[in-house]
C-alpha atoms as a PDB file:
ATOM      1  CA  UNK A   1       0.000   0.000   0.000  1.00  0.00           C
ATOM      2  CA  UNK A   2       1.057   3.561  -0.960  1.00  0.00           C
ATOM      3  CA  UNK A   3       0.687   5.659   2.464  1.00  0.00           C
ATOM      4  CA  UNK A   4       1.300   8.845   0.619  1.00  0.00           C
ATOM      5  CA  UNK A   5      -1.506   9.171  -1.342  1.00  0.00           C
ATOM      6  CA  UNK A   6      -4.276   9.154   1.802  1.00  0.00           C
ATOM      7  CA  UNK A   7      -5.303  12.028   3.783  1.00  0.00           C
ATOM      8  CA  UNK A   8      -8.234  12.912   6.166  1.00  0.00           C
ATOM      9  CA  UNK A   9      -9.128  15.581   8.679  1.00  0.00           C
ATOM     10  CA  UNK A  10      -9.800  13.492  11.427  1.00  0.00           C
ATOM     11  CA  UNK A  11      -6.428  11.978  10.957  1.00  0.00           C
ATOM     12  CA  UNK A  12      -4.734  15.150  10.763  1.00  0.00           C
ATOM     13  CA  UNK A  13      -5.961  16.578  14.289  1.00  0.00           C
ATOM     14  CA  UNK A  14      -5.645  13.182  16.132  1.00  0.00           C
ATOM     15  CA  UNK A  15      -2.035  12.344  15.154  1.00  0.00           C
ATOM     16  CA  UNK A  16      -1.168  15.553  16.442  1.00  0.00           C
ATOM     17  CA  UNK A  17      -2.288  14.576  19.927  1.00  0.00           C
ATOM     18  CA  UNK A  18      -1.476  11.055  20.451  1.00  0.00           C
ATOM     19  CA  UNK A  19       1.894   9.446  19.853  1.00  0.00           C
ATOM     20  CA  UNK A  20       0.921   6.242  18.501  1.00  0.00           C
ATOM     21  CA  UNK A  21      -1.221   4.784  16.258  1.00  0.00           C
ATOM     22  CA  UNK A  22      -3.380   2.725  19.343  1.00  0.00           C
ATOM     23  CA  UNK A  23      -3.951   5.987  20.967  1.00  0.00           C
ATOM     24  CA  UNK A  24      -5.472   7.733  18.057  1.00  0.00           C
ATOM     25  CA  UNK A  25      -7.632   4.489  17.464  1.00  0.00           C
ATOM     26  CA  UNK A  26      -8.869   4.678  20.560  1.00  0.00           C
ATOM     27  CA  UNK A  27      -9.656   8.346  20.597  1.00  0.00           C
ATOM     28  CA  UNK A  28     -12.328   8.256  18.118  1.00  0.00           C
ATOM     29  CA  UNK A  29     -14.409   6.145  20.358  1.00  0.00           C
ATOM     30  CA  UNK A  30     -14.036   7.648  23.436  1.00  0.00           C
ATOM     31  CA  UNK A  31     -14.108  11.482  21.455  1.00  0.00           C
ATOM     32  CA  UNK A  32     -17.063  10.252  19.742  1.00  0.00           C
ATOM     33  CA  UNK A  33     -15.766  11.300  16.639  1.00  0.00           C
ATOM     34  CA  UNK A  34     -16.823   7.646  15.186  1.00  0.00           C
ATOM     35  CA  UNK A  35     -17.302   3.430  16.218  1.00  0.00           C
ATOM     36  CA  UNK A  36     -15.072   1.719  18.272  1.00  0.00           C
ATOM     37  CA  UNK A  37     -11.336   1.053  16.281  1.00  0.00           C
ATOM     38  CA  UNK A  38      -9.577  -1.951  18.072  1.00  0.00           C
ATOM     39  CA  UNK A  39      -6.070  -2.981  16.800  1.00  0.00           C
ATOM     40  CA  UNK A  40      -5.623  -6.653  17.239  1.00  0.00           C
ATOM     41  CA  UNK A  41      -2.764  -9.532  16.074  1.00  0.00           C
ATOM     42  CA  UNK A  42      -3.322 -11.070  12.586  1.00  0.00           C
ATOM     43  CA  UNK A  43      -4.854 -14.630  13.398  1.00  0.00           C
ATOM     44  CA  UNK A  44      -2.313 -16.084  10.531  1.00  0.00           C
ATOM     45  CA  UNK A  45       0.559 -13.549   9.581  1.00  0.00           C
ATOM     46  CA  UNK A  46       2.994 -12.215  11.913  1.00  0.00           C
ATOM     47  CA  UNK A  47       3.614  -9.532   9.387  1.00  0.00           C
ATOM     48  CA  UNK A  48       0.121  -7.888   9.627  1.00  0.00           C
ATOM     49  CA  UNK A  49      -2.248  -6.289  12.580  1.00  0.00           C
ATOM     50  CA  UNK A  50      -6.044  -6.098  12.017  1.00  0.00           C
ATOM     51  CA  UNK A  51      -8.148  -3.190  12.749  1.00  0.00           C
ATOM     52  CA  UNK A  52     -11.662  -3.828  13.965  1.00  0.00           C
ATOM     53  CA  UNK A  53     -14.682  -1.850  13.601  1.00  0.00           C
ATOM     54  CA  UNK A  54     -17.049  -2.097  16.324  1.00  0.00           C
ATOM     55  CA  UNK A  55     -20.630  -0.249  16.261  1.00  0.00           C
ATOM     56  CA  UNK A  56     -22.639  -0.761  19.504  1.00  0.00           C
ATOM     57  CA  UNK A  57     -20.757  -3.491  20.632  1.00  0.00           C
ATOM     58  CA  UNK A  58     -20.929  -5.555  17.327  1.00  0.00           C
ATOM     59  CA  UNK A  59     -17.863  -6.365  14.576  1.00  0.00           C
ATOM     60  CA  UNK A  60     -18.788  -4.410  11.668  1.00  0.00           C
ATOM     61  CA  UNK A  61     -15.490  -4.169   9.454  1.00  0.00           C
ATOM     62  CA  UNK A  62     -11.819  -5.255   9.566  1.00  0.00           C
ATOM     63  CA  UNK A  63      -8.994  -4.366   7.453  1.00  0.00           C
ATOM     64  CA  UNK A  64      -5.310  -5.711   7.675  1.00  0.00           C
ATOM     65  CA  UNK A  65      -2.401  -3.408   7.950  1.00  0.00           C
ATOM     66  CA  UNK A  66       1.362  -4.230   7.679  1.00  0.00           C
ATOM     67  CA  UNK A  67       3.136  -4.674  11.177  1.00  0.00           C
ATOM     68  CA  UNK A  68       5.845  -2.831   9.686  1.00  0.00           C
ATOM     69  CA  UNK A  69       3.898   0.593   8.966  1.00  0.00           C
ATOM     70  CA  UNK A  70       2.082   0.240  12.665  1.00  0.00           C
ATOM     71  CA  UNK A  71       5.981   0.158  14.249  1.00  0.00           C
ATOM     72  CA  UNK A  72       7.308   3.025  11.777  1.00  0.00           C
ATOM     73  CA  UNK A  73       4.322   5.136  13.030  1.00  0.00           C
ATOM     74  CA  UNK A  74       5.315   5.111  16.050  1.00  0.00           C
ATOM     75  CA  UNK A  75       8.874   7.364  15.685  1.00  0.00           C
ATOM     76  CA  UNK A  76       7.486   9.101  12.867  1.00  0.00           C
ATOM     77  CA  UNK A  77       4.882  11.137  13.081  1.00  0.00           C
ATOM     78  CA  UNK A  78       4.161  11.976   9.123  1.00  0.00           C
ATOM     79  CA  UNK A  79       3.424   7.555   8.634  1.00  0.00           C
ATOM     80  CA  UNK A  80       1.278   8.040  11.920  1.00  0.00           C
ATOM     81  CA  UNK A  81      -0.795  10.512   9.820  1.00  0.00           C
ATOM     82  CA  UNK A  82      -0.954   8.777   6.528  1.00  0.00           C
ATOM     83  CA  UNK A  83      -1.482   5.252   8.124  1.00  0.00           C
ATOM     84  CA  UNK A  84      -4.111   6.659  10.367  1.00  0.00           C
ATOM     85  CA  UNK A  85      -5.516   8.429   6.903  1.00  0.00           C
ATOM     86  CA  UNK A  86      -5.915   4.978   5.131  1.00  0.00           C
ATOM     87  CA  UNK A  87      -7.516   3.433   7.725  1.00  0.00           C
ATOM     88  CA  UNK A  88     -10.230   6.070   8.606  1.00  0.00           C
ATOM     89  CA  UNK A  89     -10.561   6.095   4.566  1.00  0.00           C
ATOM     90  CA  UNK A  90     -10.681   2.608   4.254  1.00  0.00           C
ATOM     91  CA  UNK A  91     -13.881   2.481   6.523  1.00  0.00           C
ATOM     92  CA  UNK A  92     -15.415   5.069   4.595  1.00  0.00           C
ATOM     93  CA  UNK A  93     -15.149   3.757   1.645  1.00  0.00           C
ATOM     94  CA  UNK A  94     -16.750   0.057   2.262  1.00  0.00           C
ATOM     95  CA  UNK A  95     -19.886   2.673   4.169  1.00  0.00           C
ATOM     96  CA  UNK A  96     -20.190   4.511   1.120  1.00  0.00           C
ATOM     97  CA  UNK A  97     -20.163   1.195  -1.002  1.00  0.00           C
END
């Protein structure tokens, strides 16, 4: 995946604020800025995370992410964004399907 080519407001105020990609996840369910975004271990690869989508308690969406990406995120603050831009974009897109 090409990181560079997503962007989003939401993403752009929250990776201002939180240092890590978790944090941010978990500030747009507690903000109420959107569902419930869980990052959880890849039930077959080692090299990928999932990120849930949880409305009202219930699994609506999941998308893989590389392992990789989620670690560079955390020293650098520009991959934080864009990372943090595909996945908010990546939900929006399957709603809007």
């Amino acid at each position: 995946m090409n990181l560079a080519n997503y962007s989003n407001d939401q993403a752009l105020i929250l990776f201002n604020l939180y240092s890590s990609l978790e944090q941010c996840l978990d500030a747009i369910g507690h903000l109420h800025l959107g569902p419930k975004l869980v990052l959880t271990d890849h039930d077959v690869s080692k090299d990928h995370m999932i990120v849930q989508r949880f409305q009202a308690g219930v699994l609506t969406q999941e998308i893989q992410v590389r392992k990789q990406d989620i670690e560079l995120s955390s020293s650098n603050p520009m991959t934080r964004y864009q990372l943090l831009s595909y996945i908010l974009n990546q939900f929006k897109a399957d709603q809007t399907a």
